[in-house]
Protein backbone atom coordinates (compact mmCIF):
# COMPACT_ATOMS: atom_id res chain seq x y z
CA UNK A 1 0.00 0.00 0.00
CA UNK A 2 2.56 2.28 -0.15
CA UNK A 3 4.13 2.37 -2.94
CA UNK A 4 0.25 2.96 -4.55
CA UNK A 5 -0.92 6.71 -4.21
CA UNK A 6 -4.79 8.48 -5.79
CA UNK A 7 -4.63 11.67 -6.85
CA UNK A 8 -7.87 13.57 -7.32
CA UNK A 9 -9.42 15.22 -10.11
CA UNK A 10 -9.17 18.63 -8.97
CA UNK A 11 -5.03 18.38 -8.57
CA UNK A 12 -1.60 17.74 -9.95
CA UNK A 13 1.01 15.34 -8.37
CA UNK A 14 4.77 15.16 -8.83
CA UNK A 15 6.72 12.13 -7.78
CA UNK A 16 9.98 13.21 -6.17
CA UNK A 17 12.73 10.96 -5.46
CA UNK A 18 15.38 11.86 -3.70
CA UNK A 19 14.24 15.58 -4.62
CA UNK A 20 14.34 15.24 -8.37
CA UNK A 21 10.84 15.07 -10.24
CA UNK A 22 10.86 11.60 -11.37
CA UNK A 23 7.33 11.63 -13.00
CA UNK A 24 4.31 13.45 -13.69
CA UNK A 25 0.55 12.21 -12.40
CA UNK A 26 -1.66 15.03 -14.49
CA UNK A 27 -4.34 12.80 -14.60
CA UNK A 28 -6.97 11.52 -11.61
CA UNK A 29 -6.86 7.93 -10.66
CA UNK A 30 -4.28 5.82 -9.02
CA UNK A 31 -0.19 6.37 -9.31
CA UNK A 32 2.78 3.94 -8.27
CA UNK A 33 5.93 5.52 -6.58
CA UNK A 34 9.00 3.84 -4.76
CA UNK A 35 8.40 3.14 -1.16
CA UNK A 36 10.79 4.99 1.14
CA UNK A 37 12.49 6.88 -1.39
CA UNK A 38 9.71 8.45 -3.90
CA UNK A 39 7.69 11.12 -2.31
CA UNK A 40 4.56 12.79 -4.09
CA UNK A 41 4.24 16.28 -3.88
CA UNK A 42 0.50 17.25 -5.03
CA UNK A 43 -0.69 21.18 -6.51
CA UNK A 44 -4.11 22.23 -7.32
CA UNK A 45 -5.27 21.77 -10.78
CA UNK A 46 -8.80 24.68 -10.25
CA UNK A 47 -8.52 28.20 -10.87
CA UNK A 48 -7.04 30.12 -8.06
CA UNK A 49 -7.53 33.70 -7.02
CA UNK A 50 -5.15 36.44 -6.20
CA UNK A 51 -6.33 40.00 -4.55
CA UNK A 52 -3.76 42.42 -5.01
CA UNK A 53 -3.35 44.96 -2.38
CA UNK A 54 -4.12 48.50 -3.05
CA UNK A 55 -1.84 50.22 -5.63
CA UNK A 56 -1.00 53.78 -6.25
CA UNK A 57 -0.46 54.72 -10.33
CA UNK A 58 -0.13 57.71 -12.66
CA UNK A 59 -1.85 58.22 -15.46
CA UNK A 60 -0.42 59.78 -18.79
CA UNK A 61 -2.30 63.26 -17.36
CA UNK A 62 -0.29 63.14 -14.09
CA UNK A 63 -3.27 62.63 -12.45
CA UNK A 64 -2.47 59.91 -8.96
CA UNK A 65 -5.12 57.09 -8.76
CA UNK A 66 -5.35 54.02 -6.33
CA UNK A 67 -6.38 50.81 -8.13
CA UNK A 68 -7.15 47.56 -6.71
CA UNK A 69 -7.39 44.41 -8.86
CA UNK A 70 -8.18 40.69 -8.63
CA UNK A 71 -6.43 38.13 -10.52
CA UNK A 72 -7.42 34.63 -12.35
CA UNK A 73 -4.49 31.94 -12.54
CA UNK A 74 -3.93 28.29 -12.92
CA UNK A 75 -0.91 25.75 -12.52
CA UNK A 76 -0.03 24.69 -16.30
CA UNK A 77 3.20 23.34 -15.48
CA UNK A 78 4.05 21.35 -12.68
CA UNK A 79 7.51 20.88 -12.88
CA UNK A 80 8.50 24.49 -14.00
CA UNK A 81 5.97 25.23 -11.05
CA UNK A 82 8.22 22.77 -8.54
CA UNK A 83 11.79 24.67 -9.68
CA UNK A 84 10.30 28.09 -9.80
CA UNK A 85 8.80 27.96 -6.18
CA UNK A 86 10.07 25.14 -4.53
CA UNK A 87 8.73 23.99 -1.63
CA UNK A 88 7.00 26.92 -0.86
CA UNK A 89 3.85 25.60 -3.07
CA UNK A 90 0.56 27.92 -3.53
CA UNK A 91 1.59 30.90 -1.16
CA UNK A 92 5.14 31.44 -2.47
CA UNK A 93 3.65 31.46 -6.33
CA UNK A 94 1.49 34.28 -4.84
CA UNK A 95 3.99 36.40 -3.68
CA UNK A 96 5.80 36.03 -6.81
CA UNK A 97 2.78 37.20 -9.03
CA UNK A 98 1.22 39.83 -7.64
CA UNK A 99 4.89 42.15 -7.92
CA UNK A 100 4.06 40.73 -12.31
CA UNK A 101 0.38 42.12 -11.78
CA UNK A 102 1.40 45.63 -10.13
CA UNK A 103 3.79 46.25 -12.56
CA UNK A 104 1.45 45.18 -15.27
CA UNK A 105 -1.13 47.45 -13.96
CA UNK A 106 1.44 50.63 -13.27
CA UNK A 107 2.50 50.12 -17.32
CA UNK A 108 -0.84 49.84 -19.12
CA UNK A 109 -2.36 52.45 -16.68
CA UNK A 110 0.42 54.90 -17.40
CA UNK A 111 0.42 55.08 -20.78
CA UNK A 112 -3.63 56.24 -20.57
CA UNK A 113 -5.14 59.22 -19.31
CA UNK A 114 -7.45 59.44 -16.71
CA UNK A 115 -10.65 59.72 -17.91
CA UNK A 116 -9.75 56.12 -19.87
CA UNK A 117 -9.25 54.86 -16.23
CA UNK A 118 -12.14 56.27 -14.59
CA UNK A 119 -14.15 54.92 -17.42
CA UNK A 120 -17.52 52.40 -17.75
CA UNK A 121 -15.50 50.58 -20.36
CA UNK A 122 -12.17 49.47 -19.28
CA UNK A 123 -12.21 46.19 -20.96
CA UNK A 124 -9.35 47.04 -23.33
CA UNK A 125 -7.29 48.04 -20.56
CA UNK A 126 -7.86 44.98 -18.66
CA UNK A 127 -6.97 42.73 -21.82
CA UNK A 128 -3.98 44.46 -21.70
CA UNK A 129 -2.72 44.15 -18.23
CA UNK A 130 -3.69 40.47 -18.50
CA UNK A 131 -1.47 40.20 -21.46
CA UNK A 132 1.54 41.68 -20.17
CA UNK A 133 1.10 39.81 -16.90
CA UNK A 134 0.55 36.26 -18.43
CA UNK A 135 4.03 36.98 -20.43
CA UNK A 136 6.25 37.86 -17.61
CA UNK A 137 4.71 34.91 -15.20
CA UNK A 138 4.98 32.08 -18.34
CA UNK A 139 8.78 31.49 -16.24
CA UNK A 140 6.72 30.42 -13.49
CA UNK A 141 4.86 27.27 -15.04
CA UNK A 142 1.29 29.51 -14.35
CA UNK A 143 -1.34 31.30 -16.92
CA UNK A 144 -3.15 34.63 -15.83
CA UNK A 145 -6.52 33.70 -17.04
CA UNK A 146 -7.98 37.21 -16.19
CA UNK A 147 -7.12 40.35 -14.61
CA UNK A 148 -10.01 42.85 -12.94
CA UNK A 149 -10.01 46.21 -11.68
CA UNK A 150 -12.55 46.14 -8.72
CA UNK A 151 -11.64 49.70 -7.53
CA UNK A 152 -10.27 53.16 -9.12
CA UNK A 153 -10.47 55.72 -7.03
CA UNK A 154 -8.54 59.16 -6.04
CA UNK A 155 -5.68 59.22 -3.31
CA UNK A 156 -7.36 60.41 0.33
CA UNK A 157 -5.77 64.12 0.41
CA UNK A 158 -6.50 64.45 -3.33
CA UNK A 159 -10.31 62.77 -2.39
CA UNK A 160 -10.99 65.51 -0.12
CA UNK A 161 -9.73 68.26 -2.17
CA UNK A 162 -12.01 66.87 -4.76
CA UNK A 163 -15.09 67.00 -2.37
CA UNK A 164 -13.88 70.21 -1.22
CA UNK A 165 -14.01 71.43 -4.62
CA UNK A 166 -17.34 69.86 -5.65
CA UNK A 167 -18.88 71.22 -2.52
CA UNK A 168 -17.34 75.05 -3.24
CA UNK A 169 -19.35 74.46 -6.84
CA UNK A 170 -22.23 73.23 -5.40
CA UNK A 171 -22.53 76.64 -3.26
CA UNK A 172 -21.51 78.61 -5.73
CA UNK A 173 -24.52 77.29 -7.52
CA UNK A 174 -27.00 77.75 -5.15
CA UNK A 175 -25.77 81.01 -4.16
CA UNK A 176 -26.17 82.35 -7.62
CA UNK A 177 -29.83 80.66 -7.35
CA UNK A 178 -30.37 81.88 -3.91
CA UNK A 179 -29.35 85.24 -5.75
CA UNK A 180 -31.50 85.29 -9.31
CA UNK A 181 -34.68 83.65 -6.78
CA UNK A 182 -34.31 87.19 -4.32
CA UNK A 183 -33.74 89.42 -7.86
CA UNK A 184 -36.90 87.77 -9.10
CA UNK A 185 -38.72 88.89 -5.82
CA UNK A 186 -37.75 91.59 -5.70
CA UNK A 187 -38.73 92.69 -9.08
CA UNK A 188 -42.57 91.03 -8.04
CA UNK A 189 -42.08 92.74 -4.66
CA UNK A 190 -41.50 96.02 -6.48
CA UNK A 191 -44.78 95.86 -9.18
CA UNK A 192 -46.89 94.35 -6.31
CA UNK A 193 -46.04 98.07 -4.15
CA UNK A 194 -46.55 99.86 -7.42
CA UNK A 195 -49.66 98.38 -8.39
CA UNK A 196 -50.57 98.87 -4.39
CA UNK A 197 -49.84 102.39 -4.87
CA UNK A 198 -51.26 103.38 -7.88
CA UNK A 199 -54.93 101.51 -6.82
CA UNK A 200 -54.40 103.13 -3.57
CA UNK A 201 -54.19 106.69 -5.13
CA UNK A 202 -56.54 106.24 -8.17
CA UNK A 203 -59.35 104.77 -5.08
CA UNK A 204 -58.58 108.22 -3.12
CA UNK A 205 -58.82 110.53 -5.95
CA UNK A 206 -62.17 108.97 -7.08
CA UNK A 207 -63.04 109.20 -3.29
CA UNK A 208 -62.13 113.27 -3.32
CA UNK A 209 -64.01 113.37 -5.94
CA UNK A 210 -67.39 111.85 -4.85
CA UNK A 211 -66.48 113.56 -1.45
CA UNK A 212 -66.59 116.89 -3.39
CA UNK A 213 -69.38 116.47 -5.93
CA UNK A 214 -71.50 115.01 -1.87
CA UNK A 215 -70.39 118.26 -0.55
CA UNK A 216 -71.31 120.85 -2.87
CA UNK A 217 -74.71 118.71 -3.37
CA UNK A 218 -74.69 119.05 0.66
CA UNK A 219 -74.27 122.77 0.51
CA UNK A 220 -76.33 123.43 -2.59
CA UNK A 221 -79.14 121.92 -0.09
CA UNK A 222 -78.04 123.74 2.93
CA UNK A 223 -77.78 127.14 0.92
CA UNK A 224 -81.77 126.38 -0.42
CA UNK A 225 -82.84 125.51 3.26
CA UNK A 226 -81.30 128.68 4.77
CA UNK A 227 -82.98 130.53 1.75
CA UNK A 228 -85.90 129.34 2.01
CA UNK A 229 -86.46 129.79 6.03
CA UNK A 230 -82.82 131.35 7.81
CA UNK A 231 -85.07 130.18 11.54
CA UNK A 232 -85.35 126.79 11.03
CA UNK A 233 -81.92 126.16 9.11
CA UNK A 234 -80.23 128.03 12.93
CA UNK A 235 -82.93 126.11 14.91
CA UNK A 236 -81.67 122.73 13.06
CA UNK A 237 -78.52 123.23 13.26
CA UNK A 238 -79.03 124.03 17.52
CA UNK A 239 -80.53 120.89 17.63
CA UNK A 240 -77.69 119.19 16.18
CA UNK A 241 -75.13 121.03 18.07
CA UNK A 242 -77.22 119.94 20.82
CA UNK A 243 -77.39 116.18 20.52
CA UNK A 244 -73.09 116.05 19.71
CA UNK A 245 -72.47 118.07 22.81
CA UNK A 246 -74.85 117.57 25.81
CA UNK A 247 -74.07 113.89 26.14
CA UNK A 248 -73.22 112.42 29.49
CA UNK A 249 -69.71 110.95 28.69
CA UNK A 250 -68.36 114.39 27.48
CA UNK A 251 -66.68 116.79 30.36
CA UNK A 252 -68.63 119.81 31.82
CA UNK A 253 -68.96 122.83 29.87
CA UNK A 254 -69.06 126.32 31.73
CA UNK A 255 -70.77 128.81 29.84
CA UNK A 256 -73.37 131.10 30.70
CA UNK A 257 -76.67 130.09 30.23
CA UNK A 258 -77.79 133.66 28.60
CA UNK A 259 -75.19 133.02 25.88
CA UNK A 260 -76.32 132.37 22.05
CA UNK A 261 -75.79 128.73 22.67
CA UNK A 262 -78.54 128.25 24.95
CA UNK A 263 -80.72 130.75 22.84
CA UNK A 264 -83.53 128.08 21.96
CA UNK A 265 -83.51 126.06 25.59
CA UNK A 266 -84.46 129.33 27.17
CA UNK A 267 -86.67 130.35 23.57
CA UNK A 268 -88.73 128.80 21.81
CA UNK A 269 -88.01 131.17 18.84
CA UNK A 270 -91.65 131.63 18.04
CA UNK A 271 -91.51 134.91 17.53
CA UNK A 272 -89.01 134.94 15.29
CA UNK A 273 -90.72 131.69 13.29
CA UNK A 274 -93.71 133.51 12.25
CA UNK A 275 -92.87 137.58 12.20
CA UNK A 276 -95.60 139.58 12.77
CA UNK A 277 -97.27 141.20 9.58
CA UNK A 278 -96.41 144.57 8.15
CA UNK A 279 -98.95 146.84 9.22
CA UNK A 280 -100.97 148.47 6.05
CA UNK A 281 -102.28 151.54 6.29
CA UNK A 282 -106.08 152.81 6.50
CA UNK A 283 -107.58 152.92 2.88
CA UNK A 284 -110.42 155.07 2.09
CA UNK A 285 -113.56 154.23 0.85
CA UNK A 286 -112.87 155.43 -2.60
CA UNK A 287 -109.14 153.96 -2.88
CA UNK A 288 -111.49 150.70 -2.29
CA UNK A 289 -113.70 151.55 -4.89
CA UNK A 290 -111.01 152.31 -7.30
CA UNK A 291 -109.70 149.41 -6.88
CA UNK A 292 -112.70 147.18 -7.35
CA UNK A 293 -113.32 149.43 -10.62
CA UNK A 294 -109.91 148.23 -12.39
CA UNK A 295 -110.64 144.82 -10.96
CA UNK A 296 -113.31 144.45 -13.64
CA UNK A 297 -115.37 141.64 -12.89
CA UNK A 298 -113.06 139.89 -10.02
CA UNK A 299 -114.60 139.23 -7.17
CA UNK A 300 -113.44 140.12 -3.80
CA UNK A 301 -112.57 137.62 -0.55
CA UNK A 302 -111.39 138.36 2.28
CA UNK A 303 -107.93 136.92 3.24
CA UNK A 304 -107.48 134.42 5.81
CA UNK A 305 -104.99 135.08 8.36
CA UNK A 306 -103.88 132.83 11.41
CA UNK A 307 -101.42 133.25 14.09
CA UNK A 308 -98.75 131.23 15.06
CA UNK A 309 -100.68 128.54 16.77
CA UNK A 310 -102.88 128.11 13.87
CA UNK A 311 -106.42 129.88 14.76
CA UNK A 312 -108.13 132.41 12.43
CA UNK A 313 -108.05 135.90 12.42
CA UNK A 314 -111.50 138.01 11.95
CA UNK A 315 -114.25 139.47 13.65
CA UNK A 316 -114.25 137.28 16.70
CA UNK A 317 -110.64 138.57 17.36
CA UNK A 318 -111.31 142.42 17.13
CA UNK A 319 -109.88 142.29 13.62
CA UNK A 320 -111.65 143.99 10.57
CA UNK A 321 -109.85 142.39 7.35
CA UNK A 322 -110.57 144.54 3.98
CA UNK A 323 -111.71 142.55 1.17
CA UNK A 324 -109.18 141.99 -1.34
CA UNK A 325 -109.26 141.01 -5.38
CA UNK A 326 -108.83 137.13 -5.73
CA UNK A 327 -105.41 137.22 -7.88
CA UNK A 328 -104.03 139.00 -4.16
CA UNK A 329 -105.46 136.98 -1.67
CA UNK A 330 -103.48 133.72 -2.49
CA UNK A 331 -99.91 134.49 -4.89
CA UNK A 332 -98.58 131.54 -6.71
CA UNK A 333 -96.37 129.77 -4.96
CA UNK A 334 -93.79 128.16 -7.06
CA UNK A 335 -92.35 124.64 -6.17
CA UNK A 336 -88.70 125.05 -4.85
CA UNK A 337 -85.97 123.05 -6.90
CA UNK A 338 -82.44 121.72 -5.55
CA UNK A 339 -79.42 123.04 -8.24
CA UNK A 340 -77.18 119.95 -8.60
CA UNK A 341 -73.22 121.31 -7.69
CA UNK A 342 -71.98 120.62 -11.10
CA UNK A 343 -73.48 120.40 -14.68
CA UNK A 344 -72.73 121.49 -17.80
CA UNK A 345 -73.98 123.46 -20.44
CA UNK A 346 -76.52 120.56 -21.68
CA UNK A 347 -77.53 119.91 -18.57
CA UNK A 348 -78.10 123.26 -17.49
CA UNK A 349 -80.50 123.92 -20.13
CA UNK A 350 -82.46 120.75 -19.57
CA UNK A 351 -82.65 121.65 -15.71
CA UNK A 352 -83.72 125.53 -16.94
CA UNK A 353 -86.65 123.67 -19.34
């Protein structure tokens, strides 16, 4: 049993005697070796892995990056494997690749600018790192079967002068939106107080007006009242000055109570009202006579007269009235009219008609 040995499907044995490769097991099933002086060293046959450690490079634009990458290899050669590495096996043919992947990756990614790096499609650059990788590790008895960049990114001090940057842009931007927004305000600001303004004075000149045209209507009426009867325009106007002032939340007045503002508490003003008639004098009996003569055929009446209380005037008072023509006894009275303030010409001649 021991000179028989399996080797699996997934690996590659070498049969060592004495140290020197004496043959070659490749495929799976069972091998013979020497007892006590062949010794079988085995390798794995699957595709292995190998993470690279973070790398700083330099574009063609002088532009620092730091790119990690992952790596695809395989054992193609035992034997060249064995002499290459020794007995250090898997981990000692990592160490000795990733150094052939760095500089790989520092040659293709200098020769390109930047923006090639930093782009969506870096396929052709990862063909070519795998290229010039899988020649200078053929030595080795291995084949780089694929080469990815997982990460390309800035250095940290260039990183946060980047964000710095960006961020200065960014509120640089919404300053000069913060700014254009408060210019467009103000500009509505503005029209809304001009607008405010001109409604507010076109409303108080129309009110002026109005107010004006009211009070010359107002005195047009006030001028026809105190034409018509001066006693009861004063006595209305008392009455009024009477209700605004004697009120009980306003402060005492002194004044003396025979003054002109008490005139029509301590007077009725009757006599003034109705003032007594202008006496006529004494007419003969052949004035009368005349007088009936160029009357024609008018009759005569006899006026009616009453005092201030109403009552008739005549015989039971003591009075003798003289008979008088018909066209004197009762004058036409014509109906007052109140003049608007303001009219012109057109109007005034359709008031006059």
């Amino acid at each position: 049993m021991a000179s028989i040995f399996i080797v699996d499907e997934r690996e590659k044995a070498l049969v060592l005697r004495l140290g020197r490769v004496v043959a070659v097991k490749e495929e799976p099933g069972l091998g013979v070796k020497v007892p006590f002086l062949d010794n079988v060293v085995k390798y794995d046959d699957r595709i292995l892995g190998l993470p690279t450690s973070p790398l700083e490079v330099t574009p063609l634009d002088d532009r620092r990056l730091v790119v990690d990458a992952f790596a695809r290899w395989r054992i193609t050669d035992p034997v060249r494997f064995r002499q290459a590495v020794g007995t250090g096996g898997i981990q000692a043919a990592q160490g000795r690749l990733e150094p052939i992947v760095n500089a790989a990756i520092r040659e293709v990614l200098g020769s390109v600018p930047s923006t090639n790096v930093l782009s969506d499609d870096r396929t052709a650059l990862m063909n070519q790192i795998r290229d010039e990788a899988r020649n200078n590790s053929a030595g080795l008895g291995v084949e780089i079967i694929d080469v990815r960049l997982t990460r390309t990114d800035l250095p940290e001090q260039n990183l946060n002068a980047t964000y710095a940057r960006m961020r200065a842009e960014r509120q640089r931007e919404a300053a000069d939106e913060i700014a254009r927004g408060g210019e467009a305000a103000q500009r509505v600001r503005a029209a809304a107080d001009r607008t405010v303004v001109e409604l507010t004075s076109e409303a108080q000149k129309r009110a002026e007006i109005v107010r004006g045209e009211a009070d010359a209507r107002r005195n047009a009426i006030y001028a026809d009242a105190f034409g018509r009867d001066p006693e009861f325009f004063a006595f209305t106007r008392s009455m009024t000055s009477y209700e605004r002032a004697l009120k009980g939340e306003n402060s005492s007045m002194v004044i003396q109570p025979d003054g002109q503002f008490f005139s029509y508490l301590s007077d009725d003003g009757a006599s003034r009202a109705n003032p007594a008639p202008v006496p006529v004098p004494a007419r003969s009996s052949e004035a009368v006579d005349e007088e009936a003569t160029s009357a024609g055929d008018e009759g005569l009446v006899t006026p009616t007269v009453t005092d201030r209380d109403g009552n008739p005037l005549g015989a039971s008072a003591g009075v003798k009235l003289t008979p008088v023509p018909e066209s004197l006894a009762t004058p036409p009275q014509e109906p007052s009219a109140v003049v608007p303030p303001a009219q012109d010409a057109g109007e005034a001649e359709e008031a006059t008609e």
